[in-house]
C-alpha atoms as a PDB file:
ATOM      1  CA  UNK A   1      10.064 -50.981  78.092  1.00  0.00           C
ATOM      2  CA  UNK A   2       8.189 -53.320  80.488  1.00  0.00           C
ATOM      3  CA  UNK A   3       9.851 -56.697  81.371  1.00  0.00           C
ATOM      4  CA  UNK A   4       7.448 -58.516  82.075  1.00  0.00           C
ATOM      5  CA  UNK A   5       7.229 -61.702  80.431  1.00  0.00           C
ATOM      6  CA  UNK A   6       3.877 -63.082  81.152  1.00  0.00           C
ATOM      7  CA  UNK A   7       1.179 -64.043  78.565  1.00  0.00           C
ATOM      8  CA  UNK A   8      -1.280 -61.487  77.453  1.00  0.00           C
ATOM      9  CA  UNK A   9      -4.027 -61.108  79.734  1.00  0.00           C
ATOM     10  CA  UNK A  10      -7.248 -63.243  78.704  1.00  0.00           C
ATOM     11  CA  UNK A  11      -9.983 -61.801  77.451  1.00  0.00           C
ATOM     12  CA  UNK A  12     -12.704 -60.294  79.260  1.00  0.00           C
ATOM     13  CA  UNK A  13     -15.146 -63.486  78.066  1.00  0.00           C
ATOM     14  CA  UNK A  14     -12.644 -65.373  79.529  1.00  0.00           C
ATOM     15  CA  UNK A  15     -11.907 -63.584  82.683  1.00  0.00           C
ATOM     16  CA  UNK A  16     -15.835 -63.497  83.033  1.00  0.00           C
ATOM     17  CA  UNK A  17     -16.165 -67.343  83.397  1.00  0.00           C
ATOM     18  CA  UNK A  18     -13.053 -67.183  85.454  1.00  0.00           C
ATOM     19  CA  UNK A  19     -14.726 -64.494  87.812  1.00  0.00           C
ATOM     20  CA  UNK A  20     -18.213 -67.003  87.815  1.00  0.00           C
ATOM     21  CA  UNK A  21     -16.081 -70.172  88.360  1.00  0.00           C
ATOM     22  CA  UNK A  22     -14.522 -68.743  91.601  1.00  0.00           C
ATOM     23  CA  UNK A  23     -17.456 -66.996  93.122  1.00  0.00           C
ATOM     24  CA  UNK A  24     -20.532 -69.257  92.024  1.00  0.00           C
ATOM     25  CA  UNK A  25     -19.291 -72.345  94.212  1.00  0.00           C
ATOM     26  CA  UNK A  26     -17.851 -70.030  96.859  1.00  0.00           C
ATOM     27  CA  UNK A  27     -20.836 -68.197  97.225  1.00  0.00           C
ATOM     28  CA  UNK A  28     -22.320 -71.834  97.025  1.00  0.00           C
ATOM     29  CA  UNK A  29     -20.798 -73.419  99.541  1.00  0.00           C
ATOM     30  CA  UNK A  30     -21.163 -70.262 102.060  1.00  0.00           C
ATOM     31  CA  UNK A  31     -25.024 -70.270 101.862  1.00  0.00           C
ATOM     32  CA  UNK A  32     -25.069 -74.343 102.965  1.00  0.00           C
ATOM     33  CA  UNK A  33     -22.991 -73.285 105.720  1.00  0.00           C
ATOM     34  CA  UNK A  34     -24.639 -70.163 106.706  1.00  0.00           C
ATOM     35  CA  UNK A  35     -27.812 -70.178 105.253  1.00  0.00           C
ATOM     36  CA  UNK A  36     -29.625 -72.154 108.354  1.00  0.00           C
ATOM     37  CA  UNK A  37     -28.152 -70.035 110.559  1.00  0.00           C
ATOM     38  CA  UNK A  38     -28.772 -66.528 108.712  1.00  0.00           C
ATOM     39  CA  UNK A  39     -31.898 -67.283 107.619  1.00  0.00           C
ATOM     40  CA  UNK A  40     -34.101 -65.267 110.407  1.00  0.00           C
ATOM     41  CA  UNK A  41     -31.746 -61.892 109.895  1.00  0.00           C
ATOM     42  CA  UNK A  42     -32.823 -59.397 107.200  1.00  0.00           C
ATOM     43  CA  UNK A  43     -32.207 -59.721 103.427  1.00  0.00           C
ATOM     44  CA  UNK A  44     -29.395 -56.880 103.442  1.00  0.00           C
ATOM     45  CA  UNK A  45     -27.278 -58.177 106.492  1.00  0.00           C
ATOM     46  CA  UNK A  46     -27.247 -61.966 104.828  1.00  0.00           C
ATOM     47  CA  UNK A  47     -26.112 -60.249 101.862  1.00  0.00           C
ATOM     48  CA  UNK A  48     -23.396 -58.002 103.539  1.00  0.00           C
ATOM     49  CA  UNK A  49     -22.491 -61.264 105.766  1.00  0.00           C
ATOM     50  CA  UNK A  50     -22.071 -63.139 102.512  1.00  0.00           C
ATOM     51  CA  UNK A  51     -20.018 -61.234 100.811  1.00  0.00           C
ATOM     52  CA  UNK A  52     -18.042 -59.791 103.616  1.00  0.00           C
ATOM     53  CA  UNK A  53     -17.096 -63.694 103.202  1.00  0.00           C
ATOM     54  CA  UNK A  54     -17.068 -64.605  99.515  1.00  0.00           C
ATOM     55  CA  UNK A  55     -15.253 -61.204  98.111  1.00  0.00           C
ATOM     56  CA  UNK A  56     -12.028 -61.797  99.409  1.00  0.00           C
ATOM     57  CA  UNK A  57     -12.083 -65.323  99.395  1.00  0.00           C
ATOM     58  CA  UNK A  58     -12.779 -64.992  95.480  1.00  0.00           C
ATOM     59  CA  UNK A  59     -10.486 -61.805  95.219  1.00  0.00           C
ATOM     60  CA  UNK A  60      -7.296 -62.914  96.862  1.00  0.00           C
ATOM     61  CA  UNK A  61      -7.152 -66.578  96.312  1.00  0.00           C
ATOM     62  CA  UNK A  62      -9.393 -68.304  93.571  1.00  0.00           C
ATOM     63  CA  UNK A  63      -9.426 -65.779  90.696  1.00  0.00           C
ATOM     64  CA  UNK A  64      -5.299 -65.445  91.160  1.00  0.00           C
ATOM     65  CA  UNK A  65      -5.317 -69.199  91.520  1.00  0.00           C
ATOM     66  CA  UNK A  66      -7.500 -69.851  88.344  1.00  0.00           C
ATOM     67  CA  UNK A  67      -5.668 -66.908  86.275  1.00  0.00           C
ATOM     68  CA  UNK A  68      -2.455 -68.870  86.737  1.00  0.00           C
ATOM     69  CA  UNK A  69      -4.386 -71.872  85.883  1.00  0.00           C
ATOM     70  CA  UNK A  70      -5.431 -70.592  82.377  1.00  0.00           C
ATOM     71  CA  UNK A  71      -1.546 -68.888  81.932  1.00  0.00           C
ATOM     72  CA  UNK A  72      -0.382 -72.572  82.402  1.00  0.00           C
ATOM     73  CA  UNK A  73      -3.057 -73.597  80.462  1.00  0.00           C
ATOM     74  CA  UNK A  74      -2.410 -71.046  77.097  1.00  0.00           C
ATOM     75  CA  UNK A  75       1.333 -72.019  77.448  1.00  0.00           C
ATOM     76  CA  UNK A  76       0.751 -75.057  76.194  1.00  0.00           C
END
């Protein structure tokens, strides 16, 4: 028997457009910063650069912090 309490996870419409709502602004906000200076290196590099950036970022601290969000959220 498991004892964890926590809600039932969302579902995976909702985890989708939690997913897009951490990675679309990070991803965002990491090409105004970089793109200037990224712009003369190949395609593949800016794209490993990016998300050498925006994975983890999205991974380890928005998605958690947005699941919690919506837990608070369906609590109520």
């Amino acid at each position: 028997m498991s004892t964890n309490t926590s809600a039932a996870a969302p579902s995976i419409h909702r985890r989708a457009v939690i997913t897009w709502l951490a990675v679309y602004p990070t991803i965002t906000a990491v090409l105004g910063l970089l793109g200037p200076t990224t712009a003369h290196l190949p395609l593949l590099l800016r794209t490993l650069i990016l998300t050498v950036i925006v994975v983890p970022i999205a991974a380890y601290v928005l998605i958690p912090l947005l699941m919690k969000a919506n837990a608070a959220m369906a609590r109520r």
